[in-house]
N, C-alpha and C. Protein backbone atom coordinates (compact mmCIF):
# COMPACT_ATOMS: atom_id res chain seq x y z
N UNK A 1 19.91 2.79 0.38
CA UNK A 1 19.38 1.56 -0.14
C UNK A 1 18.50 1.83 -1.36
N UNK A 2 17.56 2.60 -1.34
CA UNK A 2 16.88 2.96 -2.38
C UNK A 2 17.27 4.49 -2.90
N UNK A 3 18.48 4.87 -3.14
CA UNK A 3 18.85 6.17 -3.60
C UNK A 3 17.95 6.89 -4.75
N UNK A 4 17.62 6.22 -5.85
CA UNK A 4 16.52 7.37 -6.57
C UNK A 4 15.24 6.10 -6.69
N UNK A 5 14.69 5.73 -6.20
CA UNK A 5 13.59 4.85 -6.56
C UNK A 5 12.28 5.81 -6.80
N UNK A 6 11.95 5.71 -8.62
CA UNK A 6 10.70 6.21 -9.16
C UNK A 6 9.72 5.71 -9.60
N UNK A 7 8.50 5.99 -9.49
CA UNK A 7 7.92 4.88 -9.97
C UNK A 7 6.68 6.05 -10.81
N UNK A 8 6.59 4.99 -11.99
CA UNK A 8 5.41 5.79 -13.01
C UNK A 8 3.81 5.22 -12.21
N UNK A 9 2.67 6.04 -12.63
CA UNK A 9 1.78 5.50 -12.67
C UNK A 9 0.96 4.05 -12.64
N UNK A 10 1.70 3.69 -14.01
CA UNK A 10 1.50 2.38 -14.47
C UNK A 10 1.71 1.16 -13.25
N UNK A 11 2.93 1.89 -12.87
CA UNK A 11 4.20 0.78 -12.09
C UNK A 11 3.13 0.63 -10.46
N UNK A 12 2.87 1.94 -10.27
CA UNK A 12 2.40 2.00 -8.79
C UNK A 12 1.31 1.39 -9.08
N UNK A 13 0.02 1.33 -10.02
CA UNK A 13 -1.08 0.79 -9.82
C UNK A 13 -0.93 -0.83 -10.03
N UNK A 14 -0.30 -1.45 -10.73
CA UNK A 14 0.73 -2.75 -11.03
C UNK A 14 0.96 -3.17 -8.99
N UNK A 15 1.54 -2.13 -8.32
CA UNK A 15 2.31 -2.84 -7.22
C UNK A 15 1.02 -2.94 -6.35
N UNK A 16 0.16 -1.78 -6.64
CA UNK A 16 -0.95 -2.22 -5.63
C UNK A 16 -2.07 -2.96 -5.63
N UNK A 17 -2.23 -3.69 -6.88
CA UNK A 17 -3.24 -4.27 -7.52
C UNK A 17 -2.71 -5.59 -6.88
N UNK A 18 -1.11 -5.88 -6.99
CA UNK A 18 -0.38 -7.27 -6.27
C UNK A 18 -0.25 -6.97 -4.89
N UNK A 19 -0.24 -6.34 -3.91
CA UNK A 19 -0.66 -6.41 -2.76
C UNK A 19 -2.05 -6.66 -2.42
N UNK A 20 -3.00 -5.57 -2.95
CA UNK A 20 -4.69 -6.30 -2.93
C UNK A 20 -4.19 -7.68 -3.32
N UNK A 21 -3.93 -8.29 -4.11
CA UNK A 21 -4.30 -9.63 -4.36
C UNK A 21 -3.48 -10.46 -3.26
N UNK A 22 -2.77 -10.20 -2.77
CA UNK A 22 -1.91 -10.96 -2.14
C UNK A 22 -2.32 -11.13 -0.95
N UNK A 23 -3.18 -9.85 -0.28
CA UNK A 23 -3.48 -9.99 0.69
C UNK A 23 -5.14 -10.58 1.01
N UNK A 24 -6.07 -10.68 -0.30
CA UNK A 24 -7.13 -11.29 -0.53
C UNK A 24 -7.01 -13.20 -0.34
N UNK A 25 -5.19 -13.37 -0.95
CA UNK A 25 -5.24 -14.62 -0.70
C UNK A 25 -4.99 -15.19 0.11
N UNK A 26 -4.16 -14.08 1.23
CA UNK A 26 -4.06 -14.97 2.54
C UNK A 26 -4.86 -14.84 3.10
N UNK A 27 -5.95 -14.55 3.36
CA UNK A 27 -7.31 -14.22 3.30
C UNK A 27 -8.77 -15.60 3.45
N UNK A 28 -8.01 -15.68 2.16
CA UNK A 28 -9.13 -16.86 1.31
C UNK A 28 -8.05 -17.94 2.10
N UNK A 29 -6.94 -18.22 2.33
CA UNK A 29 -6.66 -19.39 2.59
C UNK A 29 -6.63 -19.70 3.81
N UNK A 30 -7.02 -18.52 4.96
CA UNK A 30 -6.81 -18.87 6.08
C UNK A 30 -8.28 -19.09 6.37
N UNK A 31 -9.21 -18.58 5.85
CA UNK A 31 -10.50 -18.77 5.93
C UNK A 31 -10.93 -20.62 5.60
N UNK A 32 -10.60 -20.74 4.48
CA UNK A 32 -10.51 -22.22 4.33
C UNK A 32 -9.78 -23.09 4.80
N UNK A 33 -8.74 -22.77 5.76
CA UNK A 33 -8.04 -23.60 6.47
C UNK A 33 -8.95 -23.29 8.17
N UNK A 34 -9.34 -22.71 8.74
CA UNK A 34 -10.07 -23.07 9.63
C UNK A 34 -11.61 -23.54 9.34
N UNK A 35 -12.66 -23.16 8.07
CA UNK A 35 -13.50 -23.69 8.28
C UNK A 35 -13.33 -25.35 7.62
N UNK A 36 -11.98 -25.80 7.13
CA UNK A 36 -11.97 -27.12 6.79
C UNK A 36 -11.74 -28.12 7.73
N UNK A 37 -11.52 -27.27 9.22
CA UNK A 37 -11.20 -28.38 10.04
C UNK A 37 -12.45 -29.66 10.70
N UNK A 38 -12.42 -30.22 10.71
CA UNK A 38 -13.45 -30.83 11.35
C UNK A 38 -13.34 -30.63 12.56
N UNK A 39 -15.17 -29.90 12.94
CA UNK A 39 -15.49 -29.89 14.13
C UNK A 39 -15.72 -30.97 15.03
N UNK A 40 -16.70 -32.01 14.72
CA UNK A 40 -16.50 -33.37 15.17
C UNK A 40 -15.77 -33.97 15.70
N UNK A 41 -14.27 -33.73 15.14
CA UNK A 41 -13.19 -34.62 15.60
C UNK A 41 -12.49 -33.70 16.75
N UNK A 42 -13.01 -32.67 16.72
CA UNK A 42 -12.27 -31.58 17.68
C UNK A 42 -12.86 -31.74 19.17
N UNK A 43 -14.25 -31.62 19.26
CA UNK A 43 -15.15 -31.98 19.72
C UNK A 43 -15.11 -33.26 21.06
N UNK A 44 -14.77 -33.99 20.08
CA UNK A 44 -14.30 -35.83 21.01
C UNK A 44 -12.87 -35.43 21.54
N UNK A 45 -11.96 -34.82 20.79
CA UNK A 45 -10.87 -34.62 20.90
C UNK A 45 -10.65 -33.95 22.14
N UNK A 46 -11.43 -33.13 22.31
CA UNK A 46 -11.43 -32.09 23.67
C UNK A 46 -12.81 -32.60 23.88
N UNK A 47 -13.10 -33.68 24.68
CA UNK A 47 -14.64 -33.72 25.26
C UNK A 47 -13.99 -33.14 26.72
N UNK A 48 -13.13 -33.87 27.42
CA UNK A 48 -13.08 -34.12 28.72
C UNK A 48 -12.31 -32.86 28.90
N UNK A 49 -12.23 -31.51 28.78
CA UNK A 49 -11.26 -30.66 28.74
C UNK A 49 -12.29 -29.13 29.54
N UNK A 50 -12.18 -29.41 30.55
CA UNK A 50 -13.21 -28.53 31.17
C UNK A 50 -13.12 -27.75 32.12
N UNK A 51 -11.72 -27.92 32.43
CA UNK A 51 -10.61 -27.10 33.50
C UNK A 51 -10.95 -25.89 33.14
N UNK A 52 -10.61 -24.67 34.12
CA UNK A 52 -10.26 -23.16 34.30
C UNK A 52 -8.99 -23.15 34.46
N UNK A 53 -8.45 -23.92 33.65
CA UNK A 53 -6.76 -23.19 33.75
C UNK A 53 -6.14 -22.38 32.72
N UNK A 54 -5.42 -21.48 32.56
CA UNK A 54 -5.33 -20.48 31.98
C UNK A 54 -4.90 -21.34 30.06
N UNK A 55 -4.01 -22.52 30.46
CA UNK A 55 -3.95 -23.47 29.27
C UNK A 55 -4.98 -23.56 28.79
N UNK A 56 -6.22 -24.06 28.87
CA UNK A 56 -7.30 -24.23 28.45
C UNK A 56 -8.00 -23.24 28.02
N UNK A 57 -7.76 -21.94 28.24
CA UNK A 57 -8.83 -20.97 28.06
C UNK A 57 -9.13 -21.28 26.36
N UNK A 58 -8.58 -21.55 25.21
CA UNK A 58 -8.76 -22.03 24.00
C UNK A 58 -9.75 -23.28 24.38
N UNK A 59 -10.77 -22.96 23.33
CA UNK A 59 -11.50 -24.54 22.95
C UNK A 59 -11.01 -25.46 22.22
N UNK A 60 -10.77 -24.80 21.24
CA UNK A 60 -10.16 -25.68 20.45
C UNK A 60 -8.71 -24.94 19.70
N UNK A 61 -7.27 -25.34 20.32
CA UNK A 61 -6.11 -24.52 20.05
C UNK A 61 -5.83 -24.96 18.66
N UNK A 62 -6.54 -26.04 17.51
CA UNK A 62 -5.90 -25.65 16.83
C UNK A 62 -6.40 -25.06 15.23
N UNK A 63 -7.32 -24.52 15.97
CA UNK A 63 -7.82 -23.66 14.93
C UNK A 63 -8.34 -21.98 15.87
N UNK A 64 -7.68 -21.73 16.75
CA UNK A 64 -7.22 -20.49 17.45
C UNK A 64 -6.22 -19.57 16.44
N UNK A 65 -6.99 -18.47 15.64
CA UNK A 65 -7.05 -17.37 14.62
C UNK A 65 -6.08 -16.97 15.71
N UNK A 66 -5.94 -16.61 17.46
CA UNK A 66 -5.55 -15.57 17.73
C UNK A 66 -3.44 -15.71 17.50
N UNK A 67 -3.72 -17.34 17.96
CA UNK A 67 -2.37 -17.68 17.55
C UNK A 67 -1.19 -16.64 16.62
N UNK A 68 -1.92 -16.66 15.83
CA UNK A 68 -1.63 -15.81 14.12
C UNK A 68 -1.39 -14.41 14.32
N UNK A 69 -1.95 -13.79 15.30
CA UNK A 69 -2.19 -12.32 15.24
C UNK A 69 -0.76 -10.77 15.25
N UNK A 70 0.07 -11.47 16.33
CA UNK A 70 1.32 -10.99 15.67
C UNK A 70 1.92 -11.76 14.23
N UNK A 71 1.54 -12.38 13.32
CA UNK A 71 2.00 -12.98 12.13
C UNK A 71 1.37 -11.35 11.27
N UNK A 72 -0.34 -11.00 11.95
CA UNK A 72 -0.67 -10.56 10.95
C UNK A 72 0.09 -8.99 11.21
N UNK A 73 -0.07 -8.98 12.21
CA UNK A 73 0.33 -7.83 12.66
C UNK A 73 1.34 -7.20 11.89
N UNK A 74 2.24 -8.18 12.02
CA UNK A 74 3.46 -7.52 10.94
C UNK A 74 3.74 -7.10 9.53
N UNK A 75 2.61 -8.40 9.31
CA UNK A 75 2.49 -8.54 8.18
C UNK A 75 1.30 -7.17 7.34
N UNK A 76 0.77 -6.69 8.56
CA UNK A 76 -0.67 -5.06 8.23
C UNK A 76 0.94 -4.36 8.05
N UNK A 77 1.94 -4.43 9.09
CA UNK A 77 3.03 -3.51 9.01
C UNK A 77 3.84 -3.25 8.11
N UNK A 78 3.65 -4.24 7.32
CA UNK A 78 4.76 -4.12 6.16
C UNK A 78 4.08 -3.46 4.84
N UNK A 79 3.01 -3.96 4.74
CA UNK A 79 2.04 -3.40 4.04
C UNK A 79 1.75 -1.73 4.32
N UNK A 80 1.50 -1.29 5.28
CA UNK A 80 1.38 0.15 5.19
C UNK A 80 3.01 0.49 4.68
N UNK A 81 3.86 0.06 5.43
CA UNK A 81 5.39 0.43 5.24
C UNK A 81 5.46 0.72 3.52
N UNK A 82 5.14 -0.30 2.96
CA UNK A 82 5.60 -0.57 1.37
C UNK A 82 4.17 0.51 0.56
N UNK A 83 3.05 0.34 1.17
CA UNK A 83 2.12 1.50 0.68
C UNK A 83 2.53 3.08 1.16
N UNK A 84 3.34 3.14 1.87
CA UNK A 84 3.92 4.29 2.24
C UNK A 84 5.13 4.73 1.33
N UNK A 85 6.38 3.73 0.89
CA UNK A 85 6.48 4.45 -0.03
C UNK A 85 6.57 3.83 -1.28
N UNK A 86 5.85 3.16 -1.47
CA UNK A 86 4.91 3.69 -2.74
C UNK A 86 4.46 4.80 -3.09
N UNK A 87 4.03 5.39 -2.41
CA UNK A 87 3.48 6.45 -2.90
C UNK A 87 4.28 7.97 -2.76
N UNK A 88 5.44 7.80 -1.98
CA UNK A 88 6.30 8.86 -2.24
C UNK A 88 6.84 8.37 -2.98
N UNK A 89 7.40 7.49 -3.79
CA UNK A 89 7.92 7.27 -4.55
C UNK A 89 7.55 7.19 -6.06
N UNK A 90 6.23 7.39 -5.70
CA UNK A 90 5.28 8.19 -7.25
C UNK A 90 5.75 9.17 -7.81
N UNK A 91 6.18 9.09 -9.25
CA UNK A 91 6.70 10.22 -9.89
C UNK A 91 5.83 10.51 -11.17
N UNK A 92 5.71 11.77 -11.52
CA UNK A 92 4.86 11.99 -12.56
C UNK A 92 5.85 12.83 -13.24
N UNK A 93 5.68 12.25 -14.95
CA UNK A 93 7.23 12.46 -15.23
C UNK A 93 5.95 13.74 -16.41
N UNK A 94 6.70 14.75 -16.84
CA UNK A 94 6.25 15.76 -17.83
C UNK A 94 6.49 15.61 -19.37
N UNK A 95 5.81 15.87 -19.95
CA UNK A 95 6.39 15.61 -21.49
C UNK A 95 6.80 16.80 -21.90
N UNK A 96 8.32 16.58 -22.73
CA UNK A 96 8.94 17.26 -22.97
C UNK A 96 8.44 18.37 -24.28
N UNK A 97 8.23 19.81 -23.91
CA UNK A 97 7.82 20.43 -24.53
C UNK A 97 9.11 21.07 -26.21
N UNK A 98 8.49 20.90 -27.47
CA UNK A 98 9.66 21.24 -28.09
C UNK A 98 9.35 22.26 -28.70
N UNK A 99 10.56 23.30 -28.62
CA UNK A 99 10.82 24.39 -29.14
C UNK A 99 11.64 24.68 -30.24
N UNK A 100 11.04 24.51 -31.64
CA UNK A 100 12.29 24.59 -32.81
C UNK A 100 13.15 26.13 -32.87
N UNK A 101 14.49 25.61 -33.16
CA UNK A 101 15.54 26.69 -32.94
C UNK A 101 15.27 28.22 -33.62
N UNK A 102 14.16 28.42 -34.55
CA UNK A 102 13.67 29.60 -35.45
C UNK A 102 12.36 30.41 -34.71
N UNK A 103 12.32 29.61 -33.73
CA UNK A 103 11.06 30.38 -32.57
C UNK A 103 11.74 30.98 -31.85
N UNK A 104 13.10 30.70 -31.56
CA UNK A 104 13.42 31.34 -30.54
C UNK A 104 14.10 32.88 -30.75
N UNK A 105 14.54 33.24 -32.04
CA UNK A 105 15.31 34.38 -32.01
C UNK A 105 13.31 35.26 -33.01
N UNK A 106 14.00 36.75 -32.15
CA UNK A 106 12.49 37.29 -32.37
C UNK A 106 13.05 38.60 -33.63
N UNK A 107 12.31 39.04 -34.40
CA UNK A 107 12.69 39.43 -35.69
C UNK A 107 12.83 41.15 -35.16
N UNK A 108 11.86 41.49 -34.13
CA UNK A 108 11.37 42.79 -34.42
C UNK A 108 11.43 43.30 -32.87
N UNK A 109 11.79 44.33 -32.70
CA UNK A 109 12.31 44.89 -31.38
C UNK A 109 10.82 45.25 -30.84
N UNK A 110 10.82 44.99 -29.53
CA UNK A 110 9.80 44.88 -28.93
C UNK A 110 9.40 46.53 -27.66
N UNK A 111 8.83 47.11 -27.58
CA UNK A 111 8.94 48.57 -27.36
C UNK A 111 7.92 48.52 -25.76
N UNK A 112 8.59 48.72 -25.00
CA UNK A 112 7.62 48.63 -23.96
C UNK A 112 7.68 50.28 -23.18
N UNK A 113 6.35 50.17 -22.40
CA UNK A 113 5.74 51.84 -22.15
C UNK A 113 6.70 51.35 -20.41
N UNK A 114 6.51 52.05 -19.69
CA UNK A 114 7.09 52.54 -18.38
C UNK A 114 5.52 52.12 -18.04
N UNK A 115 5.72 52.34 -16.25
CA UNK A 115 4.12 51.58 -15.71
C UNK A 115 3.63 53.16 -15.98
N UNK A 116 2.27 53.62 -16.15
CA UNK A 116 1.60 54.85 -15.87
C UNK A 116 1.17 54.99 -14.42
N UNK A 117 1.80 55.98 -13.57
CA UNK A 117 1.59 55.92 -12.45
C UNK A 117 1.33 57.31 -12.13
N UNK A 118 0.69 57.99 -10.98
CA UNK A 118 0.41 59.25 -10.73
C UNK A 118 1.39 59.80 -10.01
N UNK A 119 1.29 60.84 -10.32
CA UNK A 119 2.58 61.92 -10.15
C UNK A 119 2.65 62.31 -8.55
N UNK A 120 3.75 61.74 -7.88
CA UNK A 120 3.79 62.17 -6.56
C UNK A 120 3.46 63.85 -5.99
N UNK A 121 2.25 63.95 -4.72
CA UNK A 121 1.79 65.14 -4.89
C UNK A 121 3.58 66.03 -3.81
């Protein structure tokens, strides 16, 4: 599925800058979607609700965060998944070093000594 997927620098800090944000906004919106609910109306809504039955254990079900929690769950999962490879998929590419064709042939024979080593006794 992803046979050579590379990614420069640029690209990876780009993908993770849009996950931080993405995940700041579901964030911000779930935050403002439960503190916008009115308590008041919840309140009257469930006055008479005072049972020990396992239904009830919520005060108020509809602003129950826990509801959500396999949503987030998956959703932490996919996120490590995709920050995972991301980052194997980081490539740091080299700049190509150039060698003009008149460097390479050498003019003058080059004379090398043998190692100096001591004479087996």
């Amino acid at each position: 599925m992803f046979g050579d997927l590379s990614l420069n620098g640029t690209m990876t800090t780009v993908v993770l800058f849009a996950l931080v944000a993405l995940t700041l906004g579901i964030i911000f919106y779930f935050r403002n979607r439960f503190k916008n609910s009115d308590l008041e109306a919840l309140k009257e809504k469930y006055a008479g609700n005072e049972g020990g039955s396992v239904a009830s254990r919520n005060k108020y079900p509809e602003v129950n965060a826990f509801d959500l929690s396999s949503t987030f769950w998956g959703y932490g999962l996919a996120i490590a998944l995709a920050t995972t490879v991301l980052g194997f998929s980081w490539t740091k590419y080299e700049k190509a070093v150039y060698v003009p064709d008149y460097d390479l042939s050498v003019d003058e024979e080059i004379e090398m000594e043998p190692p100096r080593t001591a004479e087996p006794p």
